[in-house]
C-alpha atoms as a PDB file:
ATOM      1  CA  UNK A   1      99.980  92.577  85.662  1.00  0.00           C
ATOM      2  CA  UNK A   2     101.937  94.473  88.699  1.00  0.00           C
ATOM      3  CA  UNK A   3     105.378  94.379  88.358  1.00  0.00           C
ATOM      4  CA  UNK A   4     107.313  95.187  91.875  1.00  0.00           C
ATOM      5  CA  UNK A   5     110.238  97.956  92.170  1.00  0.00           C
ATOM      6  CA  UNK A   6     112.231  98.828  95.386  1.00  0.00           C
ATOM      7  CA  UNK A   7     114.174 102.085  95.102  1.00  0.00           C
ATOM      8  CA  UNK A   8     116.044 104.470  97.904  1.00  0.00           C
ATOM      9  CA  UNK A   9     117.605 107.991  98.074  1.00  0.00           C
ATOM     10  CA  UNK A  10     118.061 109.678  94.838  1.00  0.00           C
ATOM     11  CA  UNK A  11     116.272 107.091  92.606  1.00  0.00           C
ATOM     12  CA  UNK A  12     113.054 108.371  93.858  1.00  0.00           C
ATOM     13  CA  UNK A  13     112.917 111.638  92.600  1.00  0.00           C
ATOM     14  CA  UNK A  14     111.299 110.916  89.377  1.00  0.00           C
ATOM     15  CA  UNK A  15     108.347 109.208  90.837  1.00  0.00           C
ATOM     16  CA  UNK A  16     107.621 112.019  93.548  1.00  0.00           C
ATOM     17  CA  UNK A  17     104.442 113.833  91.671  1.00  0.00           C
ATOM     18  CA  UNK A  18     102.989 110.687  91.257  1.00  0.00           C
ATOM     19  CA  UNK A  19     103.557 109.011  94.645  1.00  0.00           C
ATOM     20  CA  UNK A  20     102.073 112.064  96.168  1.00  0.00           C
ATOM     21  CA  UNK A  21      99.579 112.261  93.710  1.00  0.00           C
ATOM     22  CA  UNK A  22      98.793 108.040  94.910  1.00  0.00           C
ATOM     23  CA  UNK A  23      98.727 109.047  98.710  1.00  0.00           C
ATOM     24  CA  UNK A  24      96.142 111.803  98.409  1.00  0.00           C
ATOM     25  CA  UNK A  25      94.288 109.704  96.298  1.00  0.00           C
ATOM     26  CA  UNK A  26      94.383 106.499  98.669  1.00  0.00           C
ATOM     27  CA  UNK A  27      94.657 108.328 101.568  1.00  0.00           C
ATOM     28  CA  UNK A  28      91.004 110.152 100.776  1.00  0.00           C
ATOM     29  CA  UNK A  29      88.985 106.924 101.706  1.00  0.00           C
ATOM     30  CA  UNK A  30      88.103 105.632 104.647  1.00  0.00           C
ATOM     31  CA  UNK A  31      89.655 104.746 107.243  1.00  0.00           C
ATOM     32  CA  UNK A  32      92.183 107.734 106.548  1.00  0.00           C
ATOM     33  CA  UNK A  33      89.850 110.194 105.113  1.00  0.00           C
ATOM     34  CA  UNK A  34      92.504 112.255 104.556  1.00  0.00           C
ATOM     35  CA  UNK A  35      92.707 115.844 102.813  1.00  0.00           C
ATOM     36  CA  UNK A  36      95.816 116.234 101.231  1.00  0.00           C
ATOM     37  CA  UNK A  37      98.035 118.860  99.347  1.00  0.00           C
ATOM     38  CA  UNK A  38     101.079 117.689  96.619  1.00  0.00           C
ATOM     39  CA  UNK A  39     103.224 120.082  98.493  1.00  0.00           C
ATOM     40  CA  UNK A  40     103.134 118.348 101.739  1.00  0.00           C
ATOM     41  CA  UNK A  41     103.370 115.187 100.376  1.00  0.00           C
ATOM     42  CA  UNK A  42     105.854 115.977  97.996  1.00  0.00           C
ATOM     43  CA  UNK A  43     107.811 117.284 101.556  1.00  0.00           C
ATOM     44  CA  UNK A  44     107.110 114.097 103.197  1.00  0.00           C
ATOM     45  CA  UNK A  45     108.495 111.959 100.641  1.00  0.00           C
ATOM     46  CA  UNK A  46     111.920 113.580 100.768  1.00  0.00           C
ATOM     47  CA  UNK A  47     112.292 111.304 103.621  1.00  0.00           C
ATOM     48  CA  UNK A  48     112.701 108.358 101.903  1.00  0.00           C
ATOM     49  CA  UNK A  49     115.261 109.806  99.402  1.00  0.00           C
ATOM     50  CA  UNK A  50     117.439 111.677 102.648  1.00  0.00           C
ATOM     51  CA  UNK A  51     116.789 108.853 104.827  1.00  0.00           C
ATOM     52  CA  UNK A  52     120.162 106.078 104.700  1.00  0.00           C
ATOM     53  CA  UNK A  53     118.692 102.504 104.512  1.00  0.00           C
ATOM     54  CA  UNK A  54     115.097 103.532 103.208  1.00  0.00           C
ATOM     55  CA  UNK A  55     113.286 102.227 101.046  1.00  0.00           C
ATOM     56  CA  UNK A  56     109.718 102.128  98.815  1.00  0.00           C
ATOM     57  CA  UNK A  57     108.307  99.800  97.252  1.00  0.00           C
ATOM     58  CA  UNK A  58     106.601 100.765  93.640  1.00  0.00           C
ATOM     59  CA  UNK A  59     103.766  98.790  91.938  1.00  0.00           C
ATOM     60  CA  UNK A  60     103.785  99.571  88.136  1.00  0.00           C
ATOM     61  CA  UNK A  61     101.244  99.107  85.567  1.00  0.00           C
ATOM     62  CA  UNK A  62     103.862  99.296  82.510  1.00  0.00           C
ATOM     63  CA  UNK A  63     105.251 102.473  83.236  1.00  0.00           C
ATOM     64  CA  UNK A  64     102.399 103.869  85.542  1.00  0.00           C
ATOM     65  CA  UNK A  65     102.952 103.842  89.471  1.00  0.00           C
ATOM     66  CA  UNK A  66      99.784 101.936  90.275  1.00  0.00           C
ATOM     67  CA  UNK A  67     100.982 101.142  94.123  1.00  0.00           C
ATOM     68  CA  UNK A  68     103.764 102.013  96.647  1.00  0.00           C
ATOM     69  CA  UNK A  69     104.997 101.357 100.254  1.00  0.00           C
ATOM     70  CA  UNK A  70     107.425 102.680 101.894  1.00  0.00           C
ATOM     71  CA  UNK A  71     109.976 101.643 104.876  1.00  0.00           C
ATOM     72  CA  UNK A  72     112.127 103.565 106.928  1.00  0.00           C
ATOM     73  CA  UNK A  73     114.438 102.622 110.136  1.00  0.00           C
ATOM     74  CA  UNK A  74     112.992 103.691 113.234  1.00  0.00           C
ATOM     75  CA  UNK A  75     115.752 105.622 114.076  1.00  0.00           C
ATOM     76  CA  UNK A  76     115.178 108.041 111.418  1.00  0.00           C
ATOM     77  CA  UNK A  77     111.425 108.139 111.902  1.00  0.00           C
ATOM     78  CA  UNK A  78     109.517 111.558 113.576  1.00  0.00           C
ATOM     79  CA  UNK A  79     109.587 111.789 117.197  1.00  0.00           C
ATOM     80  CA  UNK A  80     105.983 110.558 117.299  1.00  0.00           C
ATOM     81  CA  UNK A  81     106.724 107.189 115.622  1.00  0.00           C
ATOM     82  CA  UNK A  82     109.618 107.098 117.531  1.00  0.00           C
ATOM     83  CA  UNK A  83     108.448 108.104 121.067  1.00  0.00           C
ATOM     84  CA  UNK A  84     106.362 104.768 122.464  1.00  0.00           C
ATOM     85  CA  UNK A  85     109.220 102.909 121.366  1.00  0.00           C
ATOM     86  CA  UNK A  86     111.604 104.795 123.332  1.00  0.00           C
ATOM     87  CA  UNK A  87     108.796 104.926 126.541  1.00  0.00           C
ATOM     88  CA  UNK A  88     108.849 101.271 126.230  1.00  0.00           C
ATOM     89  CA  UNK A  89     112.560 100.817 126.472  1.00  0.00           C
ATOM     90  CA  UNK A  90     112.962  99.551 122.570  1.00  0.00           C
ATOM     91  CA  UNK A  91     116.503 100.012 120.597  1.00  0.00           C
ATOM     92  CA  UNK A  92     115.845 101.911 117.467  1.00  0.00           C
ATOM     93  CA  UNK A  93     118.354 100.496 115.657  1.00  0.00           C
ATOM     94  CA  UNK A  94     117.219  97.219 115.876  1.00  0.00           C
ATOM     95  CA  UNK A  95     113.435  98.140 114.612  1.00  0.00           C
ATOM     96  CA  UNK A  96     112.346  98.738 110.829  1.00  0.00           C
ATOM     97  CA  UNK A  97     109.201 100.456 110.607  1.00  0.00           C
ATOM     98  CA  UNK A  98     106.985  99.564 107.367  1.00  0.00           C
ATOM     99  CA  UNK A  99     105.314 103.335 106.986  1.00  0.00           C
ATOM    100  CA  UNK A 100     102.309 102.679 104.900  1.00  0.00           C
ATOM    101  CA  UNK A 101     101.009 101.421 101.584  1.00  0.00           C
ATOM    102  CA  UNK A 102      98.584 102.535  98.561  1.00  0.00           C
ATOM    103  CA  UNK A 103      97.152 100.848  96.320  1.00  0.00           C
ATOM    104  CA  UNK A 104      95.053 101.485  93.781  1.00  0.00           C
ATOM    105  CA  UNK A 105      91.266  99.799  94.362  1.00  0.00           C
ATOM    106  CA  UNK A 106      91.224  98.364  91.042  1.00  0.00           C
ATOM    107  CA  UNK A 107      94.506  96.151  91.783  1.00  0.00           C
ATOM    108  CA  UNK A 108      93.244  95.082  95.421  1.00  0.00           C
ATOM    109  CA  UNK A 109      92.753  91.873  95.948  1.00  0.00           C
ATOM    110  CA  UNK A 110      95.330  90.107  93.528  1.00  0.00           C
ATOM    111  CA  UNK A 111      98.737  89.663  96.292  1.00  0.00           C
ATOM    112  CA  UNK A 112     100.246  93.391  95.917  1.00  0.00           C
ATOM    113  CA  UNK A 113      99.863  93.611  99.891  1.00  0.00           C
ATOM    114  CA  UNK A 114     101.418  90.465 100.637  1.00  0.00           C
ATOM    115  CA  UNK A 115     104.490  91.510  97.935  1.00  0.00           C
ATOM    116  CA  UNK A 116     104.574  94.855 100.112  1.00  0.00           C
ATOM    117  CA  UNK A 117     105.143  93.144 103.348  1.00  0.00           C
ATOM    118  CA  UNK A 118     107.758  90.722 101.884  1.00  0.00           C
ATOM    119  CA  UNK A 119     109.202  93.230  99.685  1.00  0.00           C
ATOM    120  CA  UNK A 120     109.786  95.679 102.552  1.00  0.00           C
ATOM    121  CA  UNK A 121     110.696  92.871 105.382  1.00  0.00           C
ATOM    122  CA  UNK A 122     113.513  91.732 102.530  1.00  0.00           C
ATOM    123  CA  UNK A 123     114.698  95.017 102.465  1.00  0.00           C
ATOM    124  CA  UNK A 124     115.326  95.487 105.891  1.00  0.00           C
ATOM    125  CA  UNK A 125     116.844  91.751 106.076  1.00  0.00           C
ATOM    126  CA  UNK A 126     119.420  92.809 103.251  1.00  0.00           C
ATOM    127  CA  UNK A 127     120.170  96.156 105.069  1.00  0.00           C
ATOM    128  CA  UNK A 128     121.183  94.109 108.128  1.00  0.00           C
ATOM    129  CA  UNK A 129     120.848  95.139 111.854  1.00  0.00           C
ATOM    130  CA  UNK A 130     117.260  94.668 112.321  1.00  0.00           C
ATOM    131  CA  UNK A 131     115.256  92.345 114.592  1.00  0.00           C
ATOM    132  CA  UNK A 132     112.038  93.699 114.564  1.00  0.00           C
ATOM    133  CA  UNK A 133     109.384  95.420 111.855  1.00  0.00           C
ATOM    134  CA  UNK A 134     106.663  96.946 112.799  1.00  0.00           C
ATOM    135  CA  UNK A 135     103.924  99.620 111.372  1.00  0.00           C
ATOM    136  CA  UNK A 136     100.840 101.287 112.498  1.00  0.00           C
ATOM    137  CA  UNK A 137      96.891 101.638 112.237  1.00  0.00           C
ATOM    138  CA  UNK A 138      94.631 104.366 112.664  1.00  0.00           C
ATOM    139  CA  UNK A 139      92.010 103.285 115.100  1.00  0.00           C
ATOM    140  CA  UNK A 140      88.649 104.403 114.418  1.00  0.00           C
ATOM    141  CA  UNK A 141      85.498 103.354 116.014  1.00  0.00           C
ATOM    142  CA  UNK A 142      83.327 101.016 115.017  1.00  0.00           C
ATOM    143  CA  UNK A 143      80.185 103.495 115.353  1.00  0.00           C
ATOM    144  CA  UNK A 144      82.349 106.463 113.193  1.00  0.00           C
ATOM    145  CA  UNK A 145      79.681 107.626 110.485  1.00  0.00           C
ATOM    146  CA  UNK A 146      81.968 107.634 107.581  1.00  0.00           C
ATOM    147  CA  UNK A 147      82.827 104.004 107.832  1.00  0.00           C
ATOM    148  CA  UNK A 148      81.615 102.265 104.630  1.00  0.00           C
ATOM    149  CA  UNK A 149      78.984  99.311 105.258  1.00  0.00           C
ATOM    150  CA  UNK A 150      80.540  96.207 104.956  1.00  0.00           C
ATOM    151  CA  UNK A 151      84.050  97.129 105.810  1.00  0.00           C
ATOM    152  CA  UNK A 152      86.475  94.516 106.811  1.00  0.00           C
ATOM    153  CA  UNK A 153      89.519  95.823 109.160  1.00  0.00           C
ATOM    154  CA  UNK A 154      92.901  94.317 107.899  1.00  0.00           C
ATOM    155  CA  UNK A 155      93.540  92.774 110.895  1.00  0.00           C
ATOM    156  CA  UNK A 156      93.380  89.395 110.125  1.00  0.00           C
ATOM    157  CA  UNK A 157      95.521  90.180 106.801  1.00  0.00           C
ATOM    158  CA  UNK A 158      98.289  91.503 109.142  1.00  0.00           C
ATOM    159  CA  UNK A 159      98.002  88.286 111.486  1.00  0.00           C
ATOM    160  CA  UNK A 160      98.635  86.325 108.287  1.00  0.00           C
ATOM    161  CA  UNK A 161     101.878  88.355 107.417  1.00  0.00           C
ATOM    162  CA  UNK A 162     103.351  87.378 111.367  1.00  0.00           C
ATOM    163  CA  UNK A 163     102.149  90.639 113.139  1.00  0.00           C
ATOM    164  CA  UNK A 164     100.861  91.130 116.432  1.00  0.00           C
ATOM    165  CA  UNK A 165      99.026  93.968 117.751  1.00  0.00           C
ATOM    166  CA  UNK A 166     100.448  95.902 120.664  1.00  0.00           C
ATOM    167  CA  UNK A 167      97.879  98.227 121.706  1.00  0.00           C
ATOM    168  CA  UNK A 168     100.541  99.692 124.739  1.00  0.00           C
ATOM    169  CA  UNK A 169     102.281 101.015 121.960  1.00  0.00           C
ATOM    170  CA  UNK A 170     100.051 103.827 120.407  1.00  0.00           C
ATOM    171  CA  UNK A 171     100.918 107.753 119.236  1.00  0.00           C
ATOM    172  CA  UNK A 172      98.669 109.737 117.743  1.00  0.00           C
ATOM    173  CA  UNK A 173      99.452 111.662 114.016  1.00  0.00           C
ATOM    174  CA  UNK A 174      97.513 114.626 112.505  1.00  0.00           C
ATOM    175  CA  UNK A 175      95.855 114.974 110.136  1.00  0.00           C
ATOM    176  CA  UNK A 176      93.475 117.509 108.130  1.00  0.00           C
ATOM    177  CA  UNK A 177      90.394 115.217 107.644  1.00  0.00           C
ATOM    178  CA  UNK A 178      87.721 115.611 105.142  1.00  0.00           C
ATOM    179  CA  UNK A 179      85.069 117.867 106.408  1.00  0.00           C
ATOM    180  CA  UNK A 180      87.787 119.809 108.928  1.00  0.00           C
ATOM    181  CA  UNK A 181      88.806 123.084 108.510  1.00  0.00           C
ATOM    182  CA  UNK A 182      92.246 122.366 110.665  1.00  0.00           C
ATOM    183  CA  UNK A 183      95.021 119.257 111.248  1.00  0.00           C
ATOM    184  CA  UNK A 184      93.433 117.124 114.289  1.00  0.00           C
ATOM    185  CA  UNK A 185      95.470 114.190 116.319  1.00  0.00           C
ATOM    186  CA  UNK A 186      93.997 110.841 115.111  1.00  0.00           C
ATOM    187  CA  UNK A 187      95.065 107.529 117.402  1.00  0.00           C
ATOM    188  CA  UNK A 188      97.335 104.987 115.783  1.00  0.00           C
ATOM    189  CA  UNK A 189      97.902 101.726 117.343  1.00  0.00           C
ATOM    190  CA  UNK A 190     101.569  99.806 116.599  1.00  0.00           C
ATOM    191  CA  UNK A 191     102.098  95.949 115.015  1.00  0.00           C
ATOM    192  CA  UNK A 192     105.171  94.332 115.224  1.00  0.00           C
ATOM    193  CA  UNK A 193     107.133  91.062 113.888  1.00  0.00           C
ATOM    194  CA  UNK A 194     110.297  89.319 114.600  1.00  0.00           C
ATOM    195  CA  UNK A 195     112.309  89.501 111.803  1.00  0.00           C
END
């Protein structure tokens, strides 16, 4: 049985080996596919302990981080996150971003994605300030050959937490892939809620 944790800034520090150990792990499936080294991620996750207002999320088995999402607000996101916002004449202030969640497979399926979203969207309601939460998706095609038979696009899980897709708002992140020698941009398409 999962047992739900939200921590910020300094708290974190103790669970940084294993959340980056979780991402890389995650992360290597499809759609992500991702090829990942502790020292970036452990870089990355500083972030969320520097960041004022931040927050993740951490799914524990007993004492074993089986899970984690993290949230951030836009305003202290990268330029890339950041940038189709601004183009589209958002406040940042006003918009939490949800940055992305891992689970692992064996505890899919049993409501850790739906605590995530409420966990997060809670956070950001007891922070103050925000009307908006959004997060994105890396698009990949529906002909790609790595996609697993079968697969089923969370879509329709998002639509059920209140999120709508707006495909004008779209960046691109990069990303050493499995199989590339080099970092290449990979499209990501933006959800958002009212909060």
């Amino acid at each position: 049985m999962l047992r739900f944790k939200r921590l910020s800034g300094e708290a974190l520090t103790r669970y940084l080996p294993e959340l980056a150990q979780l991402r890389i792990r995650v992360f290597r499936d499809w759609p992500y596919l991702y090829d990942g080294d502790l020292a970036y991620e452990e870089r990355y996750l500083q972030t969320y302990i520097q960041a004022p207002d931040s927050v993740i999320v951490l799914a524990l088995d007993g004492g074993r981080v089986s899970g984690a999402s993290t949230g951030i607000p836009l305003k202290h996101e990268t330029p890339e996150v950041q940038r189709p916002f601004i183009e589209a004449g958002f406040d940042l202030d006003r918009v939490f971003y949800c940055g992305e969640s891992v689970l692992l497979s064996a505890y899919r399926g049993q409501g850790a994605g739906v605590e995530f979203f409420q966990q997060r969207e809670a956070h950001a309601h007891d922070v103050g300030g925000f009307d908006l939460c959004c997060f994105c998706g890396v698009q990949r095609p529906d002909d790609h050959p790595a996609r697993p038979a079968g697969y089923v696009p969370l879509d329709d899980f998002w639509r059920k937490r209140g999120y709508r897709k707006h495909p004008e708002l779209s960046t691109t992140f990069s990303w050493k892939e499995l199989g590339e020698t080099h970092e290449s941009p990979k499209p990501m398409t933006f959800w958002m809620k009212r909060l």
